[in-house]
PDB file of N, CA and C in Angstrom:
ATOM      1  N   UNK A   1      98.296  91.394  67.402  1.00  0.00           N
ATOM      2  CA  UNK A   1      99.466  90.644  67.759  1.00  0.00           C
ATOM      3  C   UNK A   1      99.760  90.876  69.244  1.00  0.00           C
ATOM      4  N   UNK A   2     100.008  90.251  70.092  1.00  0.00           N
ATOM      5  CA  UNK A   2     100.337  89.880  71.696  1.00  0.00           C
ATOM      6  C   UNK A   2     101.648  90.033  71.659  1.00  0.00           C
ATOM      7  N   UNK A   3     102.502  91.080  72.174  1.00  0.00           N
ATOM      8  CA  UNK A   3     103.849  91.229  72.169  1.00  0.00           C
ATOM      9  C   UNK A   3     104.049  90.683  73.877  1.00  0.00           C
ATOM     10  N   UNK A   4     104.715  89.692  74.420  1.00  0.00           N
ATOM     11  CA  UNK A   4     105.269  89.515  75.596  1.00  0.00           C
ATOM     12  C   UNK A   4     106.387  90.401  76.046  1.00  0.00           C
ATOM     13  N   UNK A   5     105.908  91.472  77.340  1.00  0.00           N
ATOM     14  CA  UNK A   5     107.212  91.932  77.664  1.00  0.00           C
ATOM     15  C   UNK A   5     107.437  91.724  79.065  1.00  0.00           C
ATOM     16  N   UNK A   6     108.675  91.257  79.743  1.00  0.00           N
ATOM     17  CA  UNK A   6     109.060  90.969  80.765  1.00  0.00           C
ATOM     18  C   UNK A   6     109.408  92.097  81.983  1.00  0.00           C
ATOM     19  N   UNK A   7     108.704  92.305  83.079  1.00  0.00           N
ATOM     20  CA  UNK A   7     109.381  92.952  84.137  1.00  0.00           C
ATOM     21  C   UNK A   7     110.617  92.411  84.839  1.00  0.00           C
ATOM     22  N   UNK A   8     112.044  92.758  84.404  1.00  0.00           N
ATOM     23  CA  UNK A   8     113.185  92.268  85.110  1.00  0.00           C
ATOM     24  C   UNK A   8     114.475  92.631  84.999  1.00  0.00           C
ATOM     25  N   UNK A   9     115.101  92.250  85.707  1.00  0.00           N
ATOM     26  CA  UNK A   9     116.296  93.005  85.260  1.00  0.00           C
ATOM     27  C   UNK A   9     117.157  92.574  84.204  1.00  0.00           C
ATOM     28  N   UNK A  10     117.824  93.362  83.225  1.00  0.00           N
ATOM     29  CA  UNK A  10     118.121  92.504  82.277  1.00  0.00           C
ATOM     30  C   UNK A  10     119.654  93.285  82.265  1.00  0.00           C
ATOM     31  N   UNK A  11     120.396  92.092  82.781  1.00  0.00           N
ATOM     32  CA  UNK A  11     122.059  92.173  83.100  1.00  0.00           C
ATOM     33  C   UNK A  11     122.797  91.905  81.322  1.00  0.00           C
ATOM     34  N   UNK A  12     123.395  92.963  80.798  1.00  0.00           N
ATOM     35  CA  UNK A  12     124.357  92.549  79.742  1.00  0.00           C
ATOM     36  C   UNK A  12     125.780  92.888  80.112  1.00  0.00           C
ATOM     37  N   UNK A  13     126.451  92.408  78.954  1.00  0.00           N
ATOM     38  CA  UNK A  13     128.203  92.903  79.520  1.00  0.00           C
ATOM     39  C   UNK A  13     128.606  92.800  78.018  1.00  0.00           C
ATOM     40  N   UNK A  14     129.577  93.285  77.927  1.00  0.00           N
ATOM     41  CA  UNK A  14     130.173  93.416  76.823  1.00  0.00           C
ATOM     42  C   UNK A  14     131.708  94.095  77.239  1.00  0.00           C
ATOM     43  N   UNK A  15     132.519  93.575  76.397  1.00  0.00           N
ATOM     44  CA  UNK A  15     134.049  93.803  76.193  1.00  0.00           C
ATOM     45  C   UNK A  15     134.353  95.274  74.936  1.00  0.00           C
ATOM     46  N   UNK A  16     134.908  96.298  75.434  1.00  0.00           N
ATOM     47  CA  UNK A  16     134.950  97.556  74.709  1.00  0.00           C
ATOM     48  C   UNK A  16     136.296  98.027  74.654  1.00  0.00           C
ATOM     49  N   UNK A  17     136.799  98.166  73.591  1.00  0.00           N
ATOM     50  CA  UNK A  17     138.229  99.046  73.745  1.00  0.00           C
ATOM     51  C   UNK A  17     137.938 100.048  74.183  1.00  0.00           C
ATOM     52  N   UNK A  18     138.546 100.818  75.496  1.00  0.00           N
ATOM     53  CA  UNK A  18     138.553 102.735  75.765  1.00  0.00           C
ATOM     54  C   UNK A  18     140.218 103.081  76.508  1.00  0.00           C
ATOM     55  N   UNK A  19     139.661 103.882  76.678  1.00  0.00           N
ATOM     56  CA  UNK A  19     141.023 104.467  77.079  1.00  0.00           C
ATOM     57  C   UNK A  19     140.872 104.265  78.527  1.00  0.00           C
ATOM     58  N   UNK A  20     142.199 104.105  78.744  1.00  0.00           N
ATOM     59  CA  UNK A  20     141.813 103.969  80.694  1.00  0.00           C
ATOM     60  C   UNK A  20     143.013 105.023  81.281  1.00  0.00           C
ATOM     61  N   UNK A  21     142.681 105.322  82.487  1.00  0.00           N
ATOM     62  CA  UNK A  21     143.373 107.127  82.651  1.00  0.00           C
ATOM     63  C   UNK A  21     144.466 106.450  83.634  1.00  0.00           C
ATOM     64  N   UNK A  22     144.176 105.037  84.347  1.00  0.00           N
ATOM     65  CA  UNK A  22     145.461 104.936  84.814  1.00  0.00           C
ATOM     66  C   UNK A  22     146.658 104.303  84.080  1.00  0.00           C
ATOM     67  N   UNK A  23     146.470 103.199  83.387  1.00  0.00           N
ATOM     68  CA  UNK A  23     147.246 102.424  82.431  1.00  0.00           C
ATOM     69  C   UNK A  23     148.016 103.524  81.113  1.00  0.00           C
ATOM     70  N   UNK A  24     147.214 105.096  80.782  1.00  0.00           N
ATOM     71  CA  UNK A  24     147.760 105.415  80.065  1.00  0.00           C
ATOM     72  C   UNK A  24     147.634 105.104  78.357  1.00  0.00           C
ATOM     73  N   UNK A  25     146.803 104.229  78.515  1.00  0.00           N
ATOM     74  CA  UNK A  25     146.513 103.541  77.001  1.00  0.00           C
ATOM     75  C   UNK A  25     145.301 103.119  76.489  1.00  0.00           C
ATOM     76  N   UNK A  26     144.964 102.802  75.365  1.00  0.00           N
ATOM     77  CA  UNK A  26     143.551 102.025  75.371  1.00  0.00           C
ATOM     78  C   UNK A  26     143.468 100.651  75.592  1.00  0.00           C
ATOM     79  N   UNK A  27     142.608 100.443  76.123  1.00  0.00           N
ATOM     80  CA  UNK A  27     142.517  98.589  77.030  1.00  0.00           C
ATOM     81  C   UNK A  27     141.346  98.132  76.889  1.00  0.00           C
ATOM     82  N   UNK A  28     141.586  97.050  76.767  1.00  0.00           N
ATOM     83  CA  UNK A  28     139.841  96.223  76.712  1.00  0.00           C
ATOM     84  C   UNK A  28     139.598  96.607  78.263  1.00  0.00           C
ATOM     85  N   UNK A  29     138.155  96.945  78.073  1.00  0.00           N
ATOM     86  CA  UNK A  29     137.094  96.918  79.455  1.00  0.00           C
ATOM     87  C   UNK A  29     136.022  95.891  79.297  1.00  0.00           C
ATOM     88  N   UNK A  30     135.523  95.525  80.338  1.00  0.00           N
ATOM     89  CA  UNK A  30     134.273  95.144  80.534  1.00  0.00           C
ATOM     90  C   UNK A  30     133.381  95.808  81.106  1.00  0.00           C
ATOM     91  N   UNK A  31     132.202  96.106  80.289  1.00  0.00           N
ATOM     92  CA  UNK A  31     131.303  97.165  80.710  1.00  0.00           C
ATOM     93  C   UNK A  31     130.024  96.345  80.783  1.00  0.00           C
ATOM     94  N   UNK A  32     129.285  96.691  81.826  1.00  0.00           N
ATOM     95  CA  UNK A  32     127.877  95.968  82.465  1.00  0.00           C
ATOM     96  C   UNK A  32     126.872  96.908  82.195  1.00  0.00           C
ATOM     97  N   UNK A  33     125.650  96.736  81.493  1.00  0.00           N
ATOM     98  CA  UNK A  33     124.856  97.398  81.622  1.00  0.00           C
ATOM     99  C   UNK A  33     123.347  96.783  82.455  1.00  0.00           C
ATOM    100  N   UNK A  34     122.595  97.423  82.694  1.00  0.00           N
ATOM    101  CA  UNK A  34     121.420  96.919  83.797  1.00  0.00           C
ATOM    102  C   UNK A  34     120.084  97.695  82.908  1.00  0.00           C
ATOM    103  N   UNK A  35     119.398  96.844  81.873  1.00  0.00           N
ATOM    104  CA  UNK A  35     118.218  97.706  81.678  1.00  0.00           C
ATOM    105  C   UNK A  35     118.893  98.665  80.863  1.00  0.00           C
ATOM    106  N   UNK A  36     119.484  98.182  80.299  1.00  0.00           N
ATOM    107  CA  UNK A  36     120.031  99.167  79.170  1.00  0.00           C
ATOM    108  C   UNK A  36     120.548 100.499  79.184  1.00  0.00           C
ATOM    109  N   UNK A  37     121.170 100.594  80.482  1.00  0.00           N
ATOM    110  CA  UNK A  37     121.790 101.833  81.155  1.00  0.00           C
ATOM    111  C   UNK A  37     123.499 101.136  81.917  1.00  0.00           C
ATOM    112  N   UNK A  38     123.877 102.064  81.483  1.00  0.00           N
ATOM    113  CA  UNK A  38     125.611 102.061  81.803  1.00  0.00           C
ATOM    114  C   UNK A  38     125.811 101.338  83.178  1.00  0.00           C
ATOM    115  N   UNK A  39     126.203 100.757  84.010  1.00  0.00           N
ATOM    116  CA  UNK A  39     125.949 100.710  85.276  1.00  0.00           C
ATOM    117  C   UNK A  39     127.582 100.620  85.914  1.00  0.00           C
ATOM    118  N   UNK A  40     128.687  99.754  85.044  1.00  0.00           N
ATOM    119  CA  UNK A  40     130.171  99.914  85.421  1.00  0.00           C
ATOM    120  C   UNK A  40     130.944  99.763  84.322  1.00  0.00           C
ATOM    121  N   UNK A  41     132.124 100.086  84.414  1.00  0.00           N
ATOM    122  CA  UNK A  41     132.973  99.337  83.666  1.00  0.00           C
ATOM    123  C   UNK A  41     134.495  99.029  84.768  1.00  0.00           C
ATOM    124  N   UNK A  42     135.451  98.162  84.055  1.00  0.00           N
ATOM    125  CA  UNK A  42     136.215  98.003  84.843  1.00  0.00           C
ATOM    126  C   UNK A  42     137.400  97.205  83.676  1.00  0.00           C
ATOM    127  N   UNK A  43     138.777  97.762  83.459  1.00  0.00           N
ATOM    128  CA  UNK A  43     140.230  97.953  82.739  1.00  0.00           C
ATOM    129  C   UNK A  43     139.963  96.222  83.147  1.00  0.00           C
ATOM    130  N   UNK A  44     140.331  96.069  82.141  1.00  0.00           N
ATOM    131  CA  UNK A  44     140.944  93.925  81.681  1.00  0.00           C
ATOM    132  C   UNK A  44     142.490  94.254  82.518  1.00  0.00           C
ATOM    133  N   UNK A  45     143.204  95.377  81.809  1.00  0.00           N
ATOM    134  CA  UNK A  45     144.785  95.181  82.888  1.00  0.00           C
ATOM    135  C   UNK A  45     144.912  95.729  84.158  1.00  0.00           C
ATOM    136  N   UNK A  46     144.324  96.423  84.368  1.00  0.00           N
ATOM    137  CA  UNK A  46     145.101  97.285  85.942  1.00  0.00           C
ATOM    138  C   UNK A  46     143.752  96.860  86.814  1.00  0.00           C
ATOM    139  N   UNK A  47     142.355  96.533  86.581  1.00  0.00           N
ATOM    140  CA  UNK A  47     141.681  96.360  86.879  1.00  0.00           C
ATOM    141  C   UNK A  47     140.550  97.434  87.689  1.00  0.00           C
ATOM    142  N   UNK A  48     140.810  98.390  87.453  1.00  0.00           N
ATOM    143  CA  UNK A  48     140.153  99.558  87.512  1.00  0.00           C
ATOM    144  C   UNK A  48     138.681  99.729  87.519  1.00  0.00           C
ATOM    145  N   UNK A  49     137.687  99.857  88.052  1.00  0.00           N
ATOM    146  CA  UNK A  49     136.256  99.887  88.128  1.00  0.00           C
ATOM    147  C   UNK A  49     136.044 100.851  88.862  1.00  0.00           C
ATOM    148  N   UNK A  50     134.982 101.293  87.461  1.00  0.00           N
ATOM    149  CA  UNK A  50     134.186 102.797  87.763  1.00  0.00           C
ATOM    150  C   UNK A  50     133.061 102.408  88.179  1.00  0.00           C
ATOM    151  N   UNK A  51     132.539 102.882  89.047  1.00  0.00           N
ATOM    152  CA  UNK A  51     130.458 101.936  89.399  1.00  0.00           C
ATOM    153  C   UNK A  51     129.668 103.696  88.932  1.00  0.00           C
ATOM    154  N   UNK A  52     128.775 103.287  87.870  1.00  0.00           N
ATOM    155  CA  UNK A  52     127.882 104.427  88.450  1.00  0.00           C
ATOM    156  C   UNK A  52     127.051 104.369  89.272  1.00  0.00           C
ATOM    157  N   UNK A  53     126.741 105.125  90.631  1.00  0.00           N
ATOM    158  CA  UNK A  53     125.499 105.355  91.020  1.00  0.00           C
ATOM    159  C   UNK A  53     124.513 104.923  90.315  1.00  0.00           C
ATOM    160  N   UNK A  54     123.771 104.148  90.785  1.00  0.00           N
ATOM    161  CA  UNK A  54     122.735 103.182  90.284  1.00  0.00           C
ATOM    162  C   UNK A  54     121.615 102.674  91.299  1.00  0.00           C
ATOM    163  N   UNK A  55     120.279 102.901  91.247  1.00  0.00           N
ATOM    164  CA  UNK A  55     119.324 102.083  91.900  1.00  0.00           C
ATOM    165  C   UNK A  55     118.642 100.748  91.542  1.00  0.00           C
ATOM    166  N   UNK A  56     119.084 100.041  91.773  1.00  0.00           N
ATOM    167  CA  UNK A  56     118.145  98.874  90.378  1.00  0.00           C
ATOM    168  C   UNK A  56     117.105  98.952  91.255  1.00  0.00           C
ATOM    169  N   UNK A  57     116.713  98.918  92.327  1.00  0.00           N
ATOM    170  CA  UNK A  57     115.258  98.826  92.574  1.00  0.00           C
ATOM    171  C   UNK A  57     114.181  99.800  92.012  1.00  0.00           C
ATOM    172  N   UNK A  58     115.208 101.010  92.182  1.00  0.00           N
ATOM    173  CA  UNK A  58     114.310 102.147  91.391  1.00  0.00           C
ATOM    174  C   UNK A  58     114.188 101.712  90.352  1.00  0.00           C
ATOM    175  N   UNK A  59     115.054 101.340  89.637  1.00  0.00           N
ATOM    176  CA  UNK A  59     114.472 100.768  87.561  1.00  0.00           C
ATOM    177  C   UNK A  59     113.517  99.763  87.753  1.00  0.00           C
ATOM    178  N   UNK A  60     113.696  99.028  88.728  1.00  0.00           N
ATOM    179  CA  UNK A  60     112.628  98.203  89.078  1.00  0.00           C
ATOM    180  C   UNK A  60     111.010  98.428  88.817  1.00  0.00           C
ATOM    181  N   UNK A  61     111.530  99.451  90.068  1.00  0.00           N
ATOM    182  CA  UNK A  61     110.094 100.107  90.674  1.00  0.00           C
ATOM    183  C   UNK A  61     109.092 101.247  88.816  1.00  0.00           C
ATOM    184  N   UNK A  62     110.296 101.297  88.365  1.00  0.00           N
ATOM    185  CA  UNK A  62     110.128 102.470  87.561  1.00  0.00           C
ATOM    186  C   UNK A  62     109.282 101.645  85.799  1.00  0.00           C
ATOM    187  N   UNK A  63     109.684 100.365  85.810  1.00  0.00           N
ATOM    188  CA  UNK A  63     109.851  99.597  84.599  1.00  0.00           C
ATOM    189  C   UNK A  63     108.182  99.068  85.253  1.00  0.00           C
ATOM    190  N   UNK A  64     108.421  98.478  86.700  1.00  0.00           N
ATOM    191  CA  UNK A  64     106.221  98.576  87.190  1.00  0.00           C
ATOM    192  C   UNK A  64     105.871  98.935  86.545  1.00  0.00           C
ATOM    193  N   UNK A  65     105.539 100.138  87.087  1.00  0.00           N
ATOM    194  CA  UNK A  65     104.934 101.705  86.588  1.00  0.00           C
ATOM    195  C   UNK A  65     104.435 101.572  85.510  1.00  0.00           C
ATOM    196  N   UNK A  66     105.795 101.511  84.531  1.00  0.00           N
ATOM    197  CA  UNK A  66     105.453 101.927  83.106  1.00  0.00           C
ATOM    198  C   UNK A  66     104.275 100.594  82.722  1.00  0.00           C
ATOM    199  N   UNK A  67     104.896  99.174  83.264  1.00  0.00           N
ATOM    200  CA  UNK A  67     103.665  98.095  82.527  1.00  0.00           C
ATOM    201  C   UNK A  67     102.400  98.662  83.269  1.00  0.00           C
ATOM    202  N   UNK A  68     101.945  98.906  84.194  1.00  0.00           N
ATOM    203  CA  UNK A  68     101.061  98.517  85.010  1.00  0.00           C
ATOM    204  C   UNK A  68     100.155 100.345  84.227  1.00  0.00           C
ATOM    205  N   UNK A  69     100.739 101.298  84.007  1.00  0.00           N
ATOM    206  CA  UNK A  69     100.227 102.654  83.310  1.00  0.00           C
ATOM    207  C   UNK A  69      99.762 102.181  81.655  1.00  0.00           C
ATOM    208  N   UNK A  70     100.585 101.214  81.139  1.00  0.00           N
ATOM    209  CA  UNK A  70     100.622 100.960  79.903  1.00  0.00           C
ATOM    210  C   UNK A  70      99.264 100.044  79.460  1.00  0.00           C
ATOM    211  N   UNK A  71      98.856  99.285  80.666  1.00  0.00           N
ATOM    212  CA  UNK A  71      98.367  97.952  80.231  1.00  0.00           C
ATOM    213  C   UNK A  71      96.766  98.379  79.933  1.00  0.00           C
ATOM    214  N   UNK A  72      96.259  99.472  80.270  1.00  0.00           N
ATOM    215  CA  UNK A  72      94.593  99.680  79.450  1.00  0.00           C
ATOM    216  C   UNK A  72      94.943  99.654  78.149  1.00  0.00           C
ATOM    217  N   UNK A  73      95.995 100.357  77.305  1.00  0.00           N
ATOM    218  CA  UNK A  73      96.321 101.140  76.023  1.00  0.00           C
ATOM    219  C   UNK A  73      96.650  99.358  75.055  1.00  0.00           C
ATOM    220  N   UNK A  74      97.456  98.743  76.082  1.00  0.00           N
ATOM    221  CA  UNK A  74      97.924  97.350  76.148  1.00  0.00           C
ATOM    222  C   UNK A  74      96.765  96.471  75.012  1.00  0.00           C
ATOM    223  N   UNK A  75      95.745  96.553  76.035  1.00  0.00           N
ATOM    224  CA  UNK A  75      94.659  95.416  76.132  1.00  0.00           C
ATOM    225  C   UNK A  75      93.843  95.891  74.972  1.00  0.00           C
ATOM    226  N   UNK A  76      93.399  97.418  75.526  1.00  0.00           N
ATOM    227  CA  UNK A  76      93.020  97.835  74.180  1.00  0.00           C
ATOM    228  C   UNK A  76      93.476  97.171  72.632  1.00  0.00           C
ATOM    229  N   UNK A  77      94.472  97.467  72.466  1.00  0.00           N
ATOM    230  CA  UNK A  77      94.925  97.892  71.202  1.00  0.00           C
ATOM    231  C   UNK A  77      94.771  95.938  71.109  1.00  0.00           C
ATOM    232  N   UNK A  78      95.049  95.148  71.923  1.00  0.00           N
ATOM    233  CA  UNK A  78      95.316  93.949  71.677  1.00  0.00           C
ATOM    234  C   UNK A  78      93.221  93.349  71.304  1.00  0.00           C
ATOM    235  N   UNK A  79      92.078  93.613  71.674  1.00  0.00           N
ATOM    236  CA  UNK A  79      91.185  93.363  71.660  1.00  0.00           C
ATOM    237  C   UNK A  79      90.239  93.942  70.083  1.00  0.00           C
ATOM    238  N   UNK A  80      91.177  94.992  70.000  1.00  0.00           N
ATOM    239  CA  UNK A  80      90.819  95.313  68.318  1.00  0.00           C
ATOM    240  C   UNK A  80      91.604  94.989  67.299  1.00  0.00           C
ATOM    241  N   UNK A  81      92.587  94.529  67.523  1.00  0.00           N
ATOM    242  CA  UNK A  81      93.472  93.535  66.274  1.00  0.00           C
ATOM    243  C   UNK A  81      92.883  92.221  65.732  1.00  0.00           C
ATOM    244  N   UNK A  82      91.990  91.388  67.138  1.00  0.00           N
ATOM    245  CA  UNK A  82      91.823  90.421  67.004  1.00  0.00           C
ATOM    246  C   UNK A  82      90.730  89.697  68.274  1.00  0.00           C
ATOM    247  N   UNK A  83      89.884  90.141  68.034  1.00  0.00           N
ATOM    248  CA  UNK A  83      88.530  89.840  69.319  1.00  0.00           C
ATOM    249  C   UNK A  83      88.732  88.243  69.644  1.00  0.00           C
ATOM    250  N   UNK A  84      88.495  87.655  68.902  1.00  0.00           N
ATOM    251  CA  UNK A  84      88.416  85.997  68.755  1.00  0.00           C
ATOM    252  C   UNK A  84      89.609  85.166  69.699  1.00  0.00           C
ATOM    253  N   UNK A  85      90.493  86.282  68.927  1.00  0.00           N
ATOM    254  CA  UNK A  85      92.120  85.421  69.585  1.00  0.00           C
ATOM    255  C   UNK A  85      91.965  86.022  71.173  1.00  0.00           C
ATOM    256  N   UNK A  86      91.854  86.898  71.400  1.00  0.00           N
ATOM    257  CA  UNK A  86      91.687  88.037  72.698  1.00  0.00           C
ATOM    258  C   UNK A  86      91.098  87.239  73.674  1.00  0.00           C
ATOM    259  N   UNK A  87      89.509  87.093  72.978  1.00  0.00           N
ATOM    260  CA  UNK A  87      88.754  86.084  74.246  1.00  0.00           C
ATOM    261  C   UNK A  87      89.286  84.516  74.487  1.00  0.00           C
ATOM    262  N   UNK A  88      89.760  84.046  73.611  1.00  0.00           N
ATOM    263  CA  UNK A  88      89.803  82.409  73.501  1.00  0.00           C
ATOM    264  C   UNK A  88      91.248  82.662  74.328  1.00  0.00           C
ATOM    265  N   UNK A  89      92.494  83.518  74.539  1.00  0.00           N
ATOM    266  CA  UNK A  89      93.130  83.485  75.169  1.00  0.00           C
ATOM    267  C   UNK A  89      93.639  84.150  76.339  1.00  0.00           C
ATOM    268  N   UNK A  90      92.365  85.049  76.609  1.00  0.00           N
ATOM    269  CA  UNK A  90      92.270  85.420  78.001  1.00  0.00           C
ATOM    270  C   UNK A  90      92.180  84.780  79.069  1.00  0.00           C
ATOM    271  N   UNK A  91      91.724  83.437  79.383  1.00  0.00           N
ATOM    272  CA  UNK A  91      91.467  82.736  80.180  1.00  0.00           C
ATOM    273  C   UNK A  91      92.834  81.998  81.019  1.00  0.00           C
ATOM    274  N   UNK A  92      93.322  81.586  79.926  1.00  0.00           N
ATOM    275  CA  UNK A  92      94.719  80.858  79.878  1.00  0.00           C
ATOM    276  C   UNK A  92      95.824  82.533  80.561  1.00  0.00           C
ATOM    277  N   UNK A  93      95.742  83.303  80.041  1.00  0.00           N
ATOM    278  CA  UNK A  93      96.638  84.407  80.353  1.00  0.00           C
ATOM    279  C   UNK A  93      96.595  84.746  82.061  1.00  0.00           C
ATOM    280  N   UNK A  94      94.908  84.742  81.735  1.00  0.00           N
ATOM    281  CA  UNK A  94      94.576  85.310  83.470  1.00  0.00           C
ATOM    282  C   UNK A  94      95.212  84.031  84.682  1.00  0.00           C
ATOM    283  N   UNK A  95      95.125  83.044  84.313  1.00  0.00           N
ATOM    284  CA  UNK A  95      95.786  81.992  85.302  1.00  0.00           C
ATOM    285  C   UNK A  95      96.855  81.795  84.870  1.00  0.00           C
ATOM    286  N   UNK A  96      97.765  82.044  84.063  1.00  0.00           N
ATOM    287  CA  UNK A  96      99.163  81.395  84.253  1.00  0.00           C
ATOM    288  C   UNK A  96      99.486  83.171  84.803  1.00  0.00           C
ATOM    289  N   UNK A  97      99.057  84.191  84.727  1.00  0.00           N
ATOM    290  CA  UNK A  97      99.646  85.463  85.563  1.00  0.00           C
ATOM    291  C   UNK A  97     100.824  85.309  86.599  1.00  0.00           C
ATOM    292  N   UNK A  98      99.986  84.912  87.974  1.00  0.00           N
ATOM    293  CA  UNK A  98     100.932  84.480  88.979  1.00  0.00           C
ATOM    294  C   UNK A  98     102.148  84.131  88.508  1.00  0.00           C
ATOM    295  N   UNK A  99     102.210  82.552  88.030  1.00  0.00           N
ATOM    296  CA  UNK A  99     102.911  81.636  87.653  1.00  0.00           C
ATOM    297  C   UNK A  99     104.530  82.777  86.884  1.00  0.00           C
ATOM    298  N   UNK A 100     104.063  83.391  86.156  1.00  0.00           N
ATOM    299  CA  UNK A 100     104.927  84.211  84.907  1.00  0.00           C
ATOM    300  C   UNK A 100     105.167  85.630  86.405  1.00  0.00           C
ATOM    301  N   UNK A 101     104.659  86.223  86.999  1.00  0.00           N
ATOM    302  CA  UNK A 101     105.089  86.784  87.700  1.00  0.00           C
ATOM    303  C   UNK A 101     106.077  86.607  89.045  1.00  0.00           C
ATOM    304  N   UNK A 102     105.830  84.573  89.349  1.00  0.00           N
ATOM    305  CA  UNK A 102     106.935  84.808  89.829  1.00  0.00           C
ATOM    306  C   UNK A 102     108.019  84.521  89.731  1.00  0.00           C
ATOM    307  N   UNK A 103     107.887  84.118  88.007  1.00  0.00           N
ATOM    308  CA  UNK A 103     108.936  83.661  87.503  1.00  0.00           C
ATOM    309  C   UNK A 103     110.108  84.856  87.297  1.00  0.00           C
ATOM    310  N   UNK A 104     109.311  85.901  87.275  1.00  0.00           N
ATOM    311  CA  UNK A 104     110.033  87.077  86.571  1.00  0.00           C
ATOM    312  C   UNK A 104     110.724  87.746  87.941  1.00  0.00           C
ATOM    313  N   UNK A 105     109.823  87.556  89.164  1.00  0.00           N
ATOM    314  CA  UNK A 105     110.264  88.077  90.610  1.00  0.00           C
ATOM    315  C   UNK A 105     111.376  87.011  90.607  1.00  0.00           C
ATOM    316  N   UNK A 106     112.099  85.819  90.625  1.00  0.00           N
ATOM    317  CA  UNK A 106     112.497  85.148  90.527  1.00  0.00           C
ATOM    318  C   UNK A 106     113.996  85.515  89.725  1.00  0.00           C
ATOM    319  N   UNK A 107     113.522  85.446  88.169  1.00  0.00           N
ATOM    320  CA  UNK A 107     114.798  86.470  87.409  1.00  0.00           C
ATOM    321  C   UNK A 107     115.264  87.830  87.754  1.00  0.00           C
ATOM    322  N   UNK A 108     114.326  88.181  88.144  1.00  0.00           N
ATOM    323  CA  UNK A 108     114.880  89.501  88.807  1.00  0.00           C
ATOM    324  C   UNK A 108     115.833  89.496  90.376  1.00  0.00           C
ATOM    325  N   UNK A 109     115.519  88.498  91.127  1.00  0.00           N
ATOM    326  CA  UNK A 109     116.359  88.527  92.344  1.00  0.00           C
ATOM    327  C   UNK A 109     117.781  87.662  91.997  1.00  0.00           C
ATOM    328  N   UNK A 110     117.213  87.237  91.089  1.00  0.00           N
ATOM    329  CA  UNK A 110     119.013  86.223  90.425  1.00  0.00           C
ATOM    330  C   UNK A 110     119.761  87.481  89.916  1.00  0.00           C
ATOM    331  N   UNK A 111     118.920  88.298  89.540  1.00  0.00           N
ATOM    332  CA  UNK A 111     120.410  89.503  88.981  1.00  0.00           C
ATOM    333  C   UNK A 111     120.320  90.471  90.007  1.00  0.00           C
ATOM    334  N   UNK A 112     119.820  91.085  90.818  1.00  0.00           N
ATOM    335  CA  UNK A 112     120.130  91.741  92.271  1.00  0.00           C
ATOM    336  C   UNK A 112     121.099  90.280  92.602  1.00  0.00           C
ATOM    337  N   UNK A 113     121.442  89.670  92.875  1.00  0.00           N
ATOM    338  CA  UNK A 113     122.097  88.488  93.189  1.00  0.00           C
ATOM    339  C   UNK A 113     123.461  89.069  92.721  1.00  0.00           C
ATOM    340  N   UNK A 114     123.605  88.985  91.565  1.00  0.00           N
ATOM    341  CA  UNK A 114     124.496  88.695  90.553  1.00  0.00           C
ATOM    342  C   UNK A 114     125.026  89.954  90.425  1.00  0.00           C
ATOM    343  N   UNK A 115     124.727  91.434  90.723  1.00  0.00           N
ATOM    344  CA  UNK A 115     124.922  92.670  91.568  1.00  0.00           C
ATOM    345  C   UNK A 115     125.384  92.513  92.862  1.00  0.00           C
ATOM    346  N   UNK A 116     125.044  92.020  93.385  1.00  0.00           N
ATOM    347  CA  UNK A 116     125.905  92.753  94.612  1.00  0.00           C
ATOM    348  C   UNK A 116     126.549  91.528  94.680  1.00  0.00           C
ATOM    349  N   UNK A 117     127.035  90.405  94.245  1.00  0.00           N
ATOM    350  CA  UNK A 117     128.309  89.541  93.982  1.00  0.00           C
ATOM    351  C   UNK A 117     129.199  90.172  93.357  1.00  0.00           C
ATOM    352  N   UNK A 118     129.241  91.096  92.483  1.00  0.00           N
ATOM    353  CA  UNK A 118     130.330  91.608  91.790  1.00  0.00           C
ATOM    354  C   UNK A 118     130.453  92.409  92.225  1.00  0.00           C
ATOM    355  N   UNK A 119     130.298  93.581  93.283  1.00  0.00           N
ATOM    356  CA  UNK A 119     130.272  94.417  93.956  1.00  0.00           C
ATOM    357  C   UNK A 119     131.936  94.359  94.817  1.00  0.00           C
TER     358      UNK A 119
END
């Protein structure tokens, strides 16, 4: 089986009841995560925003790594599940590469974008 996984940044948000230390009470927040790591939150009333220290280029740089270390173990495991499917769709994979890489360089600078706009 061919699992597709994307190099990019992957921006969520979500609305959380917590307590907020200036308001005194619990308040809806909106909390952002980047890559599945905490990155802010910030009080719906008083408007309060905490940023953590954060590199996204480093998660960037770091999320590479991991595909580019991963991808012998990758190919492997993908060439003994299924030889037939492997070769007949290697061809097609190897040229749309680019194409999907800069699509993903692409999604990825829309959310560095979309970071330092909310900043």
């Amino acid at each position: 089986m061919y699992i597709k996984e994307k190099v990019n940044m992957k921006i969520s948000e979500l609305d959380v009841s917590l307590y907020c230390s200036r308001c005194k009470d619990e308040t809806l927040h909106r909390v952002q995560y980047l890559n599945e790591k905490l990155h802010s939150t910030e009080c719906s009333d008083c408007h309060r925003k905490y940023k953590i220290n954060f590199n996204p280029t480093r998660e960037l740089y770091k999320e590479v790594y991991k595909r580019i270390t991963s991808k012998p173990t990758r190919v492997t495991k993908e060439y003994k599940e299924d030889l037939s499917k492997f070769i007949s769709g290697f061809p097609k994979r190897l040229l749309s590469k680019p194409y999907r890489l800069l699509r993903n360089v692409d999604e990825t600078m829309k959310a560095f974008k979309k970071l330092k706009d909310r900043e």
